[in-house]
N, C-alpha and C. Protein backbone atom coordinates (compact mmCIF):
# COMPACT_ATOMS: atom_id res chain seq x y z
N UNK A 1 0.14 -15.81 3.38
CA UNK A 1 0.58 -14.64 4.15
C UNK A 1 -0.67 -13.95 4.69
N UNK A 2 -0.31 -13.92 6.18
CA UNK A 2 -2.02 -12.93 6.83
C UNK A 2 -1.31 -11.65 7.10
N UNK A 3 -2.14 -10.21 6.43
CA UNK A 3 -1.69 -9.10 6.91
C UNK A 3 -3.14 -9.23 7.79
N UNK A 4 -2.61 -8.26 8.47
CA UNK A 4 -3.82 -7.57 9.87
C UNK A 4 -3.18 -6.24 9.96
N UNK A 5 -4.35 -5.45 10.98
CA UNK A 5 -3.72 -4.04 11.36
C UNK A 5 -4.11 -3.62 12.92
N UNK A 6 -4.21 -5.61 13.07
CA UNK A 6 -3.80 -5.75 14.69
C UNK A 6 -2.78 -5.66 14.90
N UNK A 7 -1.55 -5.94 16.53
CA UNK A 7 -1.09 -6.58 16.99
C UNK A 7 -1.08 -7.90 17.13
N UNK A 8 -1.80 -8.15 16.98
CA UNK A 8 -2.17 -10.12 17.13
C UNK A 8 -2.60 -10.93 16.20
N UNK A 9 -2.77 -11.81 16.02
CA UNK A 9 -3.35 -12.76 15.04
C UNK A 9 -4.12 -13.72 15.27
N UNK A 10 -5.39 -13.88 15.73
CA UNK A 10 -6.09 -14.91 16.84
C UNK A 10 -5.87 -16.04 16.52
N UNK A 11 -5.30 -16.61 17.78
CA UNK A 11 -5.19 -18.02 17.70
C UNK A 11 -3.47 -18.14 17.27
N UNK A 12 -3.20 -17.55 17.02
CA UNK A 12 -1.62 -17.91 16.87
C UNK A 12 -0.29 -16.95 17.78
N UNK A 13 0.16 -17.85 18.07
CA UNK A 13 1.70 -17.34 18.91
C UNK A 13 2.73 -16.93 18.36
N UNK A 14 3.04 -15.27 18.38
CA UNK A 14 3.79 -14.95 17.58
C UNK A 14 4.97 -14.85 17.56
N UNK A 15 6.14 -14.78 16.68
CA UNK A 15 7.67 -14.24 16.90
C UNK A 15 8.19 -13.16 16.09
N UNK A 16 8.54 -11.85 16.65
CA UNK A 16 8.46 -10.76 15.52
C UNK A 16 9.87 -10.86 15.04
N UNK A 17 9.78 -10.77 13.71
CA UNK A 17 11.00 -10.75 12.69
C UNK A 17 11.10 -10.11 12.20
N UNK A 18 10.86 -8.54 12.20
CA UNK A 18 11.45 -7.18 11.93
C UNK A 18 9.94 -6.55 11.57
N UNK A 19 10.54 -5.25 11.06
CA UNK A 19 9.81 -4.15 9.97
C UNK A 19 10.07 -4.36 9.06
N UNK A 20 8.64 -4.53 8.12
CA UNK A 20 8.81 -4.80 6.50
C UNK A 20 7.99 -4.05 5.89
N UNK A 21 8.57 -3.22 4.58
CA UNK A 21 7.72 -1.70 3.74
C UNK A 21 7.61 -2.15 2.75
N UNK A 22 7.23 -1.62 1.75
CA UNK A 22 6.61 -1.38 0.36
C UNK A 22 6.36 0.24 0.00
N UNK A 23 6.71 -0.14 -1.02
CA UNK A 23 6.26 1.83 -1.57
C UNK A 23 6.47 2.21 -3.31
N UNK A 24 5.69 3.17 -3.64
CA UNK A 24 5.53 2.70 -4.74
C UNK A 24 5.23 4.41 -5.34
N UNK A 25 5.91 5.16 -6.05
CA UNK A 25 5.59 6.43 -6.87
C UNK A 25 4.61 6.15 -8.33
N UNK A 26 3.45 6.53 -8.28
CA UNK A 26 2.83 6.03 -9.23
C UNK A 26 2.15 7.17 -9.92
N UNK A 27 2.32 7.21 -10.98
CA UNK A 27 1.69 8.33 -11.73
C UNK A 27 0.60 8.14 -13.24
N UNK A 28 -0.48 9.21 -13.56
CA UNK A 28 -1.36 8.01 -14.73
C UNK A 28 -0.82 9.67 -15.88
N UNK A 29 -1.37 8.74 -17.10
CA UNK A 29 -0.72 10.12 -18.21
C UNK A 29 -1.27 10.84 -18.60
N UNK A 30 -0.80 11.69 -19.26
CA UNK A 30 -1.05 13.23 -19.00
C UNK A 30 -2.93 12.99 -20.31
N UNK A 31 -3.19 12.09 -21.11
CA UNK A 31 -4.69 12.42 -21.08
C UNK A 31 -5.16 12.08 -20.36
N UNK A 32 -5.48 11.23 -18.81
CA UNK A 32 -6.20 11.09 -17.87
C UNK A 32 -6.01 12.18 -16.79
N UNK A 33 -4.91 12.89 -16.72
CA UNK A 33 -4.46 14.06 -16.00
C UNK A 33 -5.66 15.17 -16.59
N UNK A 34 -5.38 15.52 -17.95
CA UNK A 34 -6.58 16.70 -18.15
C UNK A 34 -7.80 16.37 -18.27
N UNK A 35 -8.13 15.27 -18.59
CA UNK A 35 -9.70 14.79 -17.80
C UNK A 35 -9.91 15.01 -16.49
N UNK A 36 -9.29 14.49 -15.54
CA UNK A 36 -9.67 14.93 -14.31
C UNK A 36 -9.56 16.37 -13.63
N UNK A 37 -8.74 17.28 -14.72
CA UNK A 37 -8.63 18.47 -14.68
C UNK A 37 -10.44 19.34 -15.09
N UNK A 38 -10.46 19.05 -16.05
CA UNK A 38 -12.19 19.23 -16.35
C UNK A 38 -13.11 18.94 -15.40
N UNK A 39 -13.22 17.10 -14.90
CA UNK A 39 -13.82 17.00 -13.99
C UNK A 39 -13.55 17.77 -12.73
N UNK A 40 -12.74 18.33 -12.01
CA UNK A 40 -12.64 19.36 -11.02
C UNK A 40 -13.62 20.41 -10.92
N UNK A 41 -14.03 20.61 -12.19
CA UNK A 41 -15.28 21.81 -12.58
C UNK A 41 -16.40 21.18 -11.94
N UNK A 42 -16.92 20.08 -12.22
CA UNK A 42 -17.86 19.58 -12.59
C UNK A 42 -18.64 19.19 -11.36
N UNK A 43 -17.45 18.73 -10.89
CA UNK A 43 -17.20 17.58 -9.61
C UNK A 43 -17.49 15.94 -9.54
N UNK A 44 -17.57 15.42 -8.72
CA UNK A 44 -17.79 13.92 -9.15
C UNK A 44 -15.91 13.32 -8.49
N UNK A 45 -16.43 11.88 -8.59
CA UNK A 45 -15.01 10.86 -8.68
C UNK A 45 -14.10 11.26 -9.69
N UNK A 46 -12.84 11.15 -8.97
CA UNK A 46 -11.51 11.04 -9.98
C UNK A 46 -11.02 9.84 -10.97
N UNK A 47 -12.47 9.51 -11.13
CA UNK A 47 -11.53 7.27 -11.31
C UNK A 47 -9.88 7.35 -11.86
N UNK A 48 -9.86 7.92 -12.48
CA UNK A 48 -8.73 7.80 -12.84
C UNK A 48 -7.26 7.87 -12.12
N UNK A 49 -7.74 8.90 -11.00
CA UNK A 49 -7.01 8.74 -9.99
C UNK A 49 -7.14 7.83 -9.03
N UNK A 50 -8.33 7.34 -8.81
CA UNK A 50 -8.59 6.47 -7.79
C UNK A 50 -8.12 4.70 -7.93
N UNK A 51 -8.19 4.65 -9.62
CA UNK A 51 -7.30 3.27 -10.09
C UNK A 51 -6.13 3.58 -9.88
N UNK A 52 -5.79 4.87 -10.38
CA UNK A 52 -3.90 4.78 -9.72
C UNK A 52 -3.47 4.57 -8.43
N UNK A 53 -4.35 5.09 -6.94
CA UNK A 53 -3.99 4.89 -6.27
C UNK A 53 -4.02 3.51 -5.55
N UNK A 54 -5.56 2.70 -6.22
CA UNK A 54 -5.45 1.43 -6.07
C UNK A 54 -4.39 0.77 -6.55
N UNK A 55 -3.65 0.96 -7.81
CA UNK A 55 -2.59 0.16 -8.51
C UNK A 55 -1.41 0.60 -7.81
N UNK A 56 -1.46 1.61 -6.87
CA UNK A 56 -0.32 2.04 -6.67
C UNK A 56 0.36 0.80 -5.09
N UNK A 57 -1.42 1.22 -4.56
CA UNK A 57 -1.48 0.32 -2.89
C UNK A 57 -0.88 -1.28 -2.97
N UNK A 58 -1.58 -1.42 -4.83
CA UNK A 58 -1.58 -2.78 -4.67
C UNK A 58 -0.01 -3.16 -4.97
N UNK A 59 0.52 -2.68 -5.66
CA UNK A 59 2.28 -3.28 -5.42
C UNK A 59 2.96 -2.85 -4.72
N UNK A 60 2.57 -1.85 -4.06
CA UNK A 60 3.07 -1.49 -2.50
C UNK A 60 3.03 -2.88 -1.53
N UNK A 61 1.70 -3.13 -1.23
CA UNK A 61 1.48 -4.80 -0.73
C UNK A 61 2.44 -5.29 -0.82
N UNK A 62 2.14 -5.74 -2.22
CA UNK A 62 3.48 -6.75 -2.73
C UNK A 62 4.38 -7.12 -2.17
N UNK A 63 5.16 -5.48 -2.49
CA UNK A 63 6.87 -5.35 -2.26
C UNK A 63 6.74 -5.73 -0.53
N UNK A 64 6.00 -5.47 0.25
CA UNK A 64 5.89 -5.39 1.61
C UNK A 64 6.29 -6.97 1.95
N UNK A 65 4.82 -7.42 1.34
CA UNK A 65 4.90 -8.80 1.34
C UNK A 65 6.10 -9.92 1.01
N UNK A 66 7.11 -9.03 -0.10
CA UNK A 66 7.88 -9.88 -0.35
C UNK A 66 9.08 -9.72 0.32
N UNK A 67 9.18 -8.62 1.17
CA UNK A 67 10.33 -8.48 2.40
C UNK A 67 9.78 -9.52 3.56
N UNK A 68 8.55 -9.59 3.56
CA UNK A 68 8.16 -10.62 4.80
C UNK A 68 9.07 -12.14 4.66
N UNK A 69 8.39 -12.64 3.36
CA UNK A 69 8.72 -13.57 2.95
C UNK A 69 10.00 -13.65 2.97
N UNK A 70 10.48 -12.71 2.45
CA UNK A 70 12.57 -12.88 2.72
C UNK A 70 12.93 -13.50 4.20
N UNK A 71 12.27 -12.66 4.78
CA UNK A 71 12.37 -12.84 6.77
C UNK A 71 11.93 -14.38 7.17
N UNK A 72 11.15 -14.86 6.04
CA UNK A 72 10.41 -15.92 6.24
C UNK A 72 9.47 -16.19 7.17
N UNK A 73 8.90 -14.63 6.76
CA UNK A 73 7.15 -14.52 7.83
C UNK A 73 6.10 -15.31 7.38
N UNK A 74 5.05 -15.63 7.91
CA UNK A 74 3.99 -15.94 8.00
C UNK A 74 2.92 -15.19 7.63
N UNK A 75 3.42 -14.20 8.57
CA UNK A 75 2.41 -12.87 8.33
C UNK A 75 2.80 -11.77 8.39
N UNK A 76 1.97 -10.23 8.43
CA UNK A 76 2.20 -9.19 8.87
C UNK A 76 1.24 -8.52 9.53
N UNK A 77 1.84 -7.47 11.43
CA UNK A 77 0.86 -7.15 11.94
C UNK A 77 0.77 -5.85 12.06
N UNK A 78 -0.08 -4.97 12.50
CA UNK A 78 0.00 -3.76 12.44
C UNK A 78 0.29 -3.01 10.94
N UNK A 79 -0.77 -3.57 9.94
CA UNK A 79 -0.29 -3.12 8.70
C UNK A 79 -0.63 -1.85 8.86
N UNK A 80 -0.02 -0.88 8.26
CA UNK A 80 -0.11 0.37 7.90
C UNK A 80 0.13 1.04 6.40
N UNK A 81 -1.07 2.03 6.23
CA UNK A 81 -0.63 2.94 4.90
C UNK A 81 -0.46 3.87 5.03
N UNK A 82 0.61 4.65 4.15
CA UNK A 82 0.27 5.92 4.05
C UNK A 82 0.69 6.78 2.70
N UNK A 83 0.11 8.30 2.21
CA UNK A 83 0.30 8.26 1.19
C UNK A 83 0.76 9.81 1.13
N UNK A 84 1.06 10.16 0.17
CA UNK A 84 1.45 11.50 0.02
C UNK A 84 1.61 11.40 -1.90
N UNK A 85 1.24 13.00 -1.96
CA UNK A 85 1.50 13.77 -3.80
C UNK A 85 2.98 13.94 -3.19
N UNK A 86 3.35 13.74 -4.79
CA UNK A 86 4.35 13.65 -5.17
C UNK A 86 5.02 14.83 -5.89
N UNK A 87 4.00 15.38 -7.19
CA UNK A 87 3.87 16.14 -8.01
C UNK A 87 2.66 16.18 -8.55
N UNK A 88 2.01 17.14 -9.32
CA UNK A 88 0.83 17.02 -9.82
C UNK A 88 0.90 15.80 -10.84
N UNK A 89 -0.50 14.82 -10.29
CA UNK A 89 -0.83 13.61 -10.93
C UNK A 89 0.60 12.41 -10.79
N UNK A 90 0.70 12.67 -9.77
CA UNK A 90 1.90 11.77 -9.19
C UNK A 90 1.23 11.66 -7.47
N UNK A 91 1.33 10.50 -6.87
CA UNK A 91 1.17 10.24 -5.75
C UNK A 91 2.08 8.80 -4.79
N UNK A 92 2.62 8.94 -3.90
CA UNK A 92 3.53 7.76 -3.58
C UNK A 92 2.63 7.32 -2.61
N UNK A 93 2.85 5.80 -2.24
CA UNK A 93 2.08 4.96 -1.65
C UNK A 93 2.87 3.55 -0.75
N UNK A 94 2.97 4.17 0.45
CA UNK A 94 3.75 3.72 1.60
C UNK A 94 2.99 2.70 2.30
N UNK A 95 3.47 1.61 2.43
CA UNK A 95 2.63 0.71 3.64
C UNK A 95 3.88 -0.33 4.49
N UNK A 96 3.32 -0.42 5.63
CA UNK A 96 4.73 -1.11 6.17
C UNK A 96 4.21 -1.78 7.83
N UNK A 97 4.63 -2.55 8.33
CA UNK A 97 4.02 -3.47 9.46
C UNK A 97 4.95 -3.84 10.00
N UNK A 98 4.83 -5.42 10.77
CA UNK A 98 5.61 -6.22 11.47
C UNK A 98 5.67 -7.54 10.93
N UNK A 99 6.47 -7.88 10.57
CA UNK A 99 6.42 -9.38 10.09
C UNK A 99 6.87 -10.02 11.31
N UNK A 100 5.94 -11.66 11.02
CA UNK A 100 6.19 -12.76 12.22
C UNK A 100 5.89 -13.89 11.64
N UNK A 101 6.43 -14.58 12.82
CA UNK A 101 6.58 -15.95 12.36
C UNK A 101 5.86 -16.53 13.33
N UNK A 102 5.03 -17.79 12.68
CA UNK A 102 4.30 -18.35 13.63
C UNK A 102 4.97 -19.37 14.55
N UNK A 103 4.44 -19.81 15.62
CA UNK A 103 5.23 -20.84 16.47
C UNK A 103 4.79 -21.75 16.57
């Protein structure tokens, strides 16, 4: 499966077979919550938040990916993310494109 966050895919001729999402509410627990509460003082990286939002992106993918595959894409173009808080130490994680099929 090729994502891009082209329109195109070089070298290949495409056939679009819908819109396909992923999304994912992901939250880390409440002792990594008041650590990064401290660190706010301090300043510095959130890691803790920043693995959640990676873990969050990454089965977002996924699910994306596995609507492609239903469609029986090839690929996906025009990938897109996007994200939004949810609640404190909660954040959702949206990504969604074009699936196609090659010719």
């Amino acid at each position: 499966m090729i994502l891009v966050n082209t329109d195109y895919i070089s070298g290949k001729e495409l056939e679009t077979l819908g819109l396909v999402k992923g999304a994912v509410i992901q939250s880390k627990n409440i002792g990594k919550d008041i650590m990064a509460g401290f660190k706010t003082i301090v300043g510095g990286e959130l890691k803790g938040y920043s693995e959640m939002i990676n873990e969050a992106r990454a089965k977002a993918t996924k699910r994306m990916v596995e609507e492609a595959e239903k469609l029986g894409g090839d690929g996906v173009v025009n990938v897109r993310y996007a994200s939004s808080a949810v609640m404190q130490g909660a954040a959702e994680v949206m990504v969604y494109g074009t699936a196609v099929k090659f010719r």
